[in-house]
PDB file of N, CA and C in Angstrom:
ATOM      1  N   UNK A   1       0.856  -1.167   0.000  1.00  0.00           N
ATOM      2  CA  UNK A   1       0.000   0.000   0.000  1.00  0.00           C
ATOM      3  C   UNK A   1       0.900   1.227   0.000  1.00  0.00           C
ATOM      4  N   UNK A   2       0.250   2.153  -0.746  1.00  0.00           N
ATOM      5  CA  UNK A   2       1.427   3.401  -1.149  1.00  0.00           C
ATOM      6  C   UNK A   2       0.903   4.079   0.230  1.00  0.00           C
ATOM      7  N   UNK A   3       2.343   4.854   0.452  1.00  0.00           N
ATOM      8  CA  UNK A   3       1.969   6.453   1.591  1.00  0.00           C
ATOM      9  C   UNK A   3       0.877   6.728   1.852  1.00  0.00           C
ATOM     10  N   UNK A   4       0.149   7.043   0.151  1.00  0.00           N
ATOM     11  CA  UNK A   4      -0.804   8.427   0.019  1.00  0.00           C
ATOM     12  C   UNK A   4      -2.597   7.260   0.588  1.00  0.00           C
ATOM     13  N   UNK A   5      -1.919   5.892   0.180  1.00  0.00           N
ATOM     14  CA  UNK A   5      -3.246   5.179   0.473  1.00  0.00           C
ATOM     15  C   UNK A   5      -3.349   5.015   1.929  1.00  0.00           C
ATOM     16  N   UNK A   6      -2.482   4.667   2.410  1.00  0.00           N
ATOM     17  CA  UNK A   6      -2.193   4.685   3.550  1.00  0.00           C
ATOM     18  C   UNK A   6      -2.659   5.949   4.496  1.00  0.00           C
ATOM     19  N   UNK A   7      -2.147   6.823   4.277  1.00  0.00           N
ATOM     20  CA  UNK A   7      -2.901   8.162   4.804  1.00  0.00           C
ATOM     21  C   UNK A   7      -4.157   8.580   4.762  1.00  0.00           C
ATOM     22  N   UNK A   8      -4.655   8.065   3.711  1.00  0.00           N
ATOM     23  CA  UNK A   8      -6.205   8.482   3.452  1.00  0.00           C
ATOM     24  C   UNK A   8      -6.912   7.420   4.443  1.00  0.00           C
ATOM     25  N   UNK A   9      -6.460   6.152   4.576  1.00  0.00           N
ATOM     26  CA  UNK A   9      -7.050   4.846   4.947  1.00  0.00           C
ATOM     27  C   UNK A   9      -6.957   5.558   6.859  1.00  0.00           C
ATOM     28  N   UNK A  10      -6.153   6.120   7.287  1.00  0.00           N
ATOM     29  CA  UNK A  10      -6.168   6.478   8.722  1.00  0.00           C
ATOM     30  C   UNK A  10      -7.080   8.028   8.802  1.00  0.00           C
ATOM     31  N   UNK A  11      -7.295   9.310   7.731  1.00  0.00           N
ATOM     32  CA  UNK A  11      -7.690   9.817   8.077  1.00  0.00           C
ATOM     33  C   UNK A  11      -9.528   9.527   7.723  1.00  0.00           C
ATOM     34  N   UNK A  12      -9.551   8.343   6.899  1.00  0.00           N
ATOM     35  CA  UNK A  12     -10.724   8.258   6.846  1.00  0.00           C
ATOM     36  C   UNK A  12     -11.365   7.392   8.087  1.00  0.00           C
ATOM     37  N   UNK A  13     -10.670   6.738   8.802  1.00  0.00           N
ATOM     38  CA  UNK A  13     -10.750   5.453  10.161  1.00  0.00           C
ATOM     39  C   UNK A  13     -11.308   7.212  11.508  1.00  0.00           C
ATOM     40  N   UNK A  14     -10.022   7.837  11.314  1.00  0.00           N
ATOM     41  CA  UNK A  14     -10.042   8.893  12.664  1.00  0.00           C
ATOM     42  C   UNK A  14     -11.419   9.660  12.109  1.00  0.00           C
ATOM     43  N   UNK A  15     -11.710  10.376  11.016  1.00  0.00           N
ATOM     44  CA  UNK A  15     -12.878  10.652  11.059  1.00  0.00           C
ATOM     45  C   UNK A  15     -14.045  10.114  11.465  1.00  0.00           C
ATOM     46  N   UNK A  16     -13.760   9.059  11.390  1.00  0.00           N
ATOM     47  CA  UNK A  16     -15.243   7.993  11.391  1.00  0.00           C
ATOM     48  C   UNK A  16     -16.013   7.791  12.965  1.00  0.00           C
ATOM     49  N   UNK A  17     -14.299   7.817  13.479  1.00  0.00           N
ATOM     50  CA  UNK A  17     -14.236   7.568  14.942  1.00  0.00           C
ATOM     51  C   UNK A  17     -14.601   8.951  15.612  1.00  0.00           C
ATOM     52  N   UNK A  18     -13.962  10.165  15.128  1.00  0.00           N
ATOM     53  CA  UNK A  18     -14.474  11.693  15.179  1.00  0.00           C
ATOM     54  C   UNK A  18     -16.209  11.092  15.133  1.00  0.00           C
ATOM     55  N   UNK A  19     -16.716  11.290  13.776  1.00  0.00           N
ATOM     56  CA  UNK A  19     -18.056  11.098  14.071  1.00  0.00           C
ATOM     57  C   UNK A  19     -18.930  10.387  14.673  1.00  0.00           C
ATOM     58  N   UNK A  20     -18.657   9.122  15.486  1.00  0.00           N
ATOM     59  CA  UNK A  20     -19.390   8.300  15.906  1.00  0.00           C
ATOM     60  C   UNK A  20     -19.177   8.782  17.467  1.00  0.00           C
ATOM     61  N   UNK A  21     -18.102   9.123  18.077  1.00  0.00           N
ATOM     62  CA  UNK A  21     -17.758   9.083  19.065  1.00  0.00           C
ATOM     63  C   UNK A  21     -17.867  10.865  19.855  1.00  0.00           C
ATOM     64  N   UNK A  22     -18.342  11.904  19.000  1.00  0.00           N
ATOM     65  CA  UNK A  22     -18.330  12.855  19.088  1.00  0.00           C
ATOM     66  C   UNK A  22     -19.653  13.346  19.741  1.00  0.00           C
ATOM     67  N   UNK A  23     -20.457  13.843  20.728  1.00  0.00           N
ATOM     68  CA  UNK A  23     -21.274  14.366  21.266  1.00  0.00           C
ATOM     69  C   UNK A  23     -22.049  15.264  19.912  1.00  0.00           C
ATOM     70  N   UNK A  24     -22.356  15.133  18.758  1.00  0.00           N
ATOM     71  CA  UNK A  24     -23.102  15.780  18.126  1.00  0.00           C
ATOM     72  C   UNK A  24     -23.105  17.256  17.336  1.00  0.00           C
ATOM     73  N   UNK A  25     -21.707  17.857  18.047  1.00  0.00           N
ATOM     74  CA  UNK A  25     -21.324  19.345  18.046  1.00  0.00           C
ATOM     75  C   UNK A  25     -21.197  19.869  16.751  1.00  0.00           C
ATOM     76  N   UNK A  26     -20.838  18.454  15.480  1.00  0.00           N
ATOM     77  CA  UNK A  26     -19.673  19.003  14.799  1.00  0.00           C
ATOM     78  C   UNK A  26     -21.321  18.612  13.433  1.00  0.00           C
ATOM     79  N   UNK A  27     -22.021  17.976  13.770  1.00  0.00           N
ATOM     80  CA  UNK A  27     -22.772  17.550  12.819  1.00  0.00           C
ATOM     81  C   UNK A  27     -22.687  16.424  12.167  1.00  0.00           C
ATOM     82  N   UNK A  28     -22.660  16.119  10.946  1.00  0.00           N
ATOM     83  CA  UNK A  28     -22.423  15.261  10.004  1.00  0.00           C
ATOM     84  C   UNK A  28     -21.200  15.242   8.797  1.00  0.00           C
ATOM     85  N   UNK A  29     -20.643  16.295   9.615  1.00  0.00           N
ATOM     86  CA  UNK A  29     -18.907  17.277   8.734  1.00  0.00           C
ATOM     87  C   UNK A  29     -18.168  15.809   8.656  1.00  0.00           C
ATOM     88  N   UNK A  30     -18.079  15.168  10.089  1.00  0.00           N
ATOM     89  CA  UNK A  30     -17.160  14.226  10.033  1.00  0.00           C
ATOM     90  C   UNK A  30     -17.540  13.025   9.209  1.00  0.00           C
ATOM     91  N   UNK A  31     -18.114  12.265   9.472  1.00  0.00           N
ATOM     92  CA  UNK A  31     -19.201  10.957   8.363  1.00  0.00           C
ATOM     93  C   UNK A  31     -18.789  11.443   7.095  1.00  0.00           C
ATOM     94  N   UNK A  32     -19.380  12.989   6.613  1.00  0.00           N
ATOM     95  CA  UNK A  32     -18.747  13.031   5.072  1.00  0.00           C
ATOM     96  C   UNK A  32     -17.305  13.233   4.458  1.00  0.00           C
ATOM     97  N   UNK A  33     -16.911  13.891   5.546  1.00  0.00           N
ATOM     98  CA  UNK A  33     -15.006  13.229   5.063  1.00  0.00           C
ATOM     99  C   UNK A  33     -14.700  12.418   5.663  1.00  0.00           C
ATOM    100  N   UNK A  34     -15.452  11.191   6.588  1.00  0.00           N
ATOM    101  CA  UNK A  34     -14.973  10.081   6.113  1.00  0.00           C
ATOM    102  C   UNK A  34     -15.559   9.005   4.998  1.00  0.00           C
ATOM    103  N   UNK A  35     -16.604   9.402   4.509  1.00  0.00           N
ATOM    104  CA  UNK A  35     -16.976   8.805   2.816  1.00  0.00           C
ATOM    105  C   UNK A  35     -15.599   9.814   1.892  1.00  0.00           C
ATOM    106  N   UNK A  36     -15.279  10.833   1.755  1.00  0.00           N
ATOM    107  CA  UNK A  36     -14.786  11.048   0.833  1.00  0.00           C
ATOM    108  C   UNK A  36     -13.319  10.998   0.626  1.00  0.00           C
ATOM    109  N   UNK A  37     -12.585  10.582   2.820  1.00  0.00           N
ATOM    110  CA  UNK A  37     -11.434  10.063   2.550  1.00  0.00           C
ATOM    111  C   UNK A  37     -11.045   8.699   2.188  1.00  0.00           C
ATOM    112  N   UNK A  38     -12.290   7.784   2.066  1.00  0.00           N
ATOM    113  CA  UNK A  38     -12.387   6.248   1.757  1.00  0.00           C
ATOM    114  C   UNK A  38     -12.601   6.447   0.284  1.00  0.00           C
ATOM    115  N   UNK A  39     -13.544   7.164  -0.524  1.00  0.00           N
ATOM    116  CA  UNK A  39     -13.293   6.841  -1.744  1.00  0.00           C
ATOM    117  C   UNK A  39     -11.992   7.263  -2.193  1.00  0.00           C
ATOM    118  N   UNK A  40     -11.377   8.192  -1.792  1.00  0.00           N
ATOM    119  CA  UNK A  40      -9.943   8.659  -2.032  1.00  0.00           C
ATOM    120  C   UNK A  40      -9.004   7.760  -1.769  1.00  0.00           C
ATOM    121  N   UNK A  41      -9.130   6.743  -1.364  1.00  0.00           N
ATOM    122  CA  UNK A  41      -8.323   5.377  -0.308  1.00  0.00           C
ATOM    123  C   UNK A  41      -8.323   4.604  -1.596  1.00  0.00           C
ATOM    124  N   UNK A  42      -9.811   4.478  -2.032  1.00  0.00           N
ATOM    125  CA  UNK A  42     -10.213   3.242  -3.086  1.00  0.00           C
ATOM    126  C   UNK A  42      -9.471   3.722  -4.583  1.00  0.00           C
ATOM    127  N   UNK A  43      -9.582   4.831  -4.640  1.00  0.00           N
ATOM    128  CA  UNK A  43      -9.127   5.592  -5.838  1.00  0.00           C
ATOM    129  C   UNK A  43      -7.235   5.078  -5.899  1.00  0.00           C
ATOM    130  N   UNK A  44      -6.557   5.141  -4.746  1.00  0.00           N
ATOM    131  CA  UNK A  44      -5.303   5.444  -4.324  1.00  0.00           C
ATOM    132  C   UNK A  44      -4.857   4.065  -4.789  1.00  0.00           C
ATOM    133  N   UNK A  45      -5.711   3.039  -4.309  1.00  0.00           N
ATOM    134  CA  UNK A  45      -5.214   1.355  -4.922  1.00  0.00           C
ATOM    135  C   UNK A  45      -5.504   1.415  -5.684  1.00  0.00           C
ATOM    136  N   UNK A  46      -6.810   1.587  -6.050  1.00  0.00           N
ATOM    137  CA  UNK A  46      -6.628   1.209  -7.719  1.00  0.00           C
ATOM    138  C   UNK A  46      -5.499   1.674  -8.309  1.00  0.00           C
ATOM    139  N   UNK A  47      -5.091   2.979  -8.580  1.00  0.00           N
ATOM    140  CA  UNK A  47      -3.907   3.478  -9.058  1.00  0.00           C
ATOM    141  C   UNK A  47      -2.942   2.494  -8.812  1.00  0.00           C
ATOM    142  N   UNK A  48      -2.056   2.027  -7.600  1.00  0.00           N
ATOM    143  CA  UNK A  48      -1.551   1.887  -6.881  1.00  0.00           C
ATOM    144  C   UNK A  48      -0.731   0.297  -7.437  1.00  0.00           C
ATOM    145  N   UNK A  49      -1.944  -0.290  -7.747  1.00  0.00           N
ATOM    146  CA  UNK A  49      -2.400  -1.594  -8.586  1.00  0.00           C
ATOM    147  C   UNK A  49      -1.738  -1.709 -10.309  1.00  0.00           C
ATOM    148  N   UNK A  50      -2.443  -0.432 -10.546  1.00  0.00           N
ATOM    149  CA  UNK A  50      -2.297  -0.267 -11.655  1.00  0.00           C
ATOM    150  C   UNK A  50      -0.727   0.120 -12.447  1.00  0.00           C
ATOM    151  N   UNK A  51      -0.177   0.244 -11.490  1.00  0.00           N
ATOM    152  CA  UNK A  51       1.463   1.215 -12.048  1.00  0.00           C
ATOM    153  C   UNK A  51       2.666   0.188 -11.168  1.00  0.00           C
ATOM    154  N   UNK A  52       2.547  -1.102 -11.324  1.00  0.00           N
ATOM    155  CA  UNK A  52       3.653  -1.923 -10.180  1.00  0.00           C
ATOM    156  C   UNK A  52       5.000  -2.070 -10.818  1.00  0.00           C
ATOM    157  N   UNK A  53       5.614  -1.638 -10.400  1.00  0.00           N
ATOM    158  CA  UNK A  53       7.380  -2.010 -10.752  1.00  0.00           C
ATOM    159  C   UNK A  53       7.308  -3.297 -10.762  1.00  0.00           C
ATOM    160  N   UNK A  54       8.045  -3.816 -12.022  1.00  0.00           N
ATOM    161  CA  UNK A  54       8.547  -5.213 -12.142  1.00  0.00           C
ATOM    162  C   UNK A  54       9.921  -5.280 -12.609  1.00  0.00           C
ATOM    163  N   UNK A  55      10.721  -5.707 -11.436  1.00  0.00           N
ATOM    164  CA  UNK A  55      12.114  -5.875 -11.783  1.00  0.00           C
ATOM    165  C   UNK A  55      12.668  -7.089 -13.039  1.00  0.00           C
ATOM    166  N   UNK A  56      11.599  -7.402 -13.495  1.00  0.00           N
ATOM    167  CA  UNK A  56      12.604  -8.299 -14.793  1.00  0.00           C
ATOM    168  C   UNK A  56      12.210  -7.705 -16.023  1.00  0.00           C
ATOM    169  N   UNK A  57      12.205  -6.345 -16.249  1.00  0.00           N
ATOM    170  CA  UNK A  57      11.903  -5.489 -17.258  1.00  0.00           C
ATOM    171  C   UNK A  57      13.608  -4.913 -17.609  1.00  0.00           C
ATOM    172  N   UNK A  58      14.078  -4.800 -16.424  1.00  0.00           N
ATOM    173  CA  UNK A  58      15.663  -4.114 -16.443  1.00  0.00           C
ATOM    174  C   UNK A  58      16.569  -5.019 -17.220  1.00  0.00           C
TER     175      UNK A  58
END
Protein backbone atom coordinates (compact mmCIF):
# COMPACT_ATOMS: atom_id res chain seq x y z
CA UNK A 1 0.00 0.00 0.00
CA UNK A 2 1.43 3.40 -1.15
CA UNK A 3 1.97 6.45 1.59
CA UNK A 4 -0.80 8.43 0.02
CA UNK A 5 -3.25 5.18 0.47
CA UNK A 6 -2.19 4.68 3.55
CA UNK A 7 -2.90 8.16 4.80
CA UNK A 8 -6.20 8.48 3.45
CA UNK A 9 -7.05 4.85 4.95
CA UNK A 10 -6.17 6.48 8.72
CA UNK A 11 -7.69 9.82 8.08
CA UNK A 12 -10.72 8.26 6.85
CA UNK A 13 -10.75 5.45 10.16
CA UNK A 14 -10.04 8.89 12.66
CA UNK A 15 -12.88 10.65 11.06
CA UNK A 16 -15.24 7.99 11.39
CA UNK A 17 -14.24 7.57 14.94
CA UNK A 18 -14.47 11.69 15.18
CA UNK A 19 -18.06 11.10 14.07
CA UNK A 20 -19.39 8.30 15.91
CA UNK A 21 -17.76 9.08 19.07
CA UNK A 22 -18.33 12.85 19.09
CA UNK A 23 -21.27 14.37 21.27
CA UNK A 24 -23.10 15.78 18.13
CA UNK A 25 -21.32 19.34 18.05
CA UNK A 26 -19.67 19.00 14.80
CA UNK A 27 -22.77 17.55 12.82
CA UNK A 28 -22.42 15.26 10.00
CA UNK A 29 -18.91 17.28 8.73
CA UNK A 30 -17.16 14.23 10.03
CA UNK A 31 -19.20 10.96 8.36
CA UNK A 32 -18.75 13.03 5.07
CA UNK A 33 -15.01 13.23 5.06
CA UNK A 34 -14.97 10.08 6.11
CA UNK A 35 -16.98 8.81 2.82
CA UNK A 36 -14.79 11.05 0.83
CA UNK A 37 -11.43 10.06 2.55
CA UNK A 38 -12.39 6.25 1.76
CA UNK A 39 -13.29 6.84 -1.74
CA UNK A 40 -9.94 8.66 -2.03
CA UNK A 41 -8.32 5.38 -0.31
CA UNK A 42 -10.21 3.24 -3.09
CA UNK A 43 -9.13 5.59 -5.84
CA UNK A 44 -5.30 5.44 -4.32
CA UNK A 45 -5.21 1.36 -4.92
CA UNK A 46 -6.63 1.21 -7.72
CA UNK A 47 -3.91 3.48 -9.06
CA UNK A 48 -1.55 1.89 -6.88
CA UNK A 49 -2.40 -1.59 -8.59
CA UNK A 50 -2.30 -0.27 -11.65
CA UNK A 51 1.46 1.21 -12.05
CA UNK A 52 3.65 -1.92 -10.18
CA UNK A 53 7.38 -2.01 -10.75
CA UNK A 54 8.55 -5.21 -12.14
CA UNK A 55 12.11 -5.87 -11.78
CA UNK A 56 12.60 -8.30 -14.79
CA UNK A 57 11.90 -5.49 -17.26
CA UNK A 58 15.66 -4.11 -16.44
Amino acid sequence: MSKIAFGLLMLALLSLALGLFSQDELGNTPLIAAIVFFAGWLVARALGRRFKFDPQLR
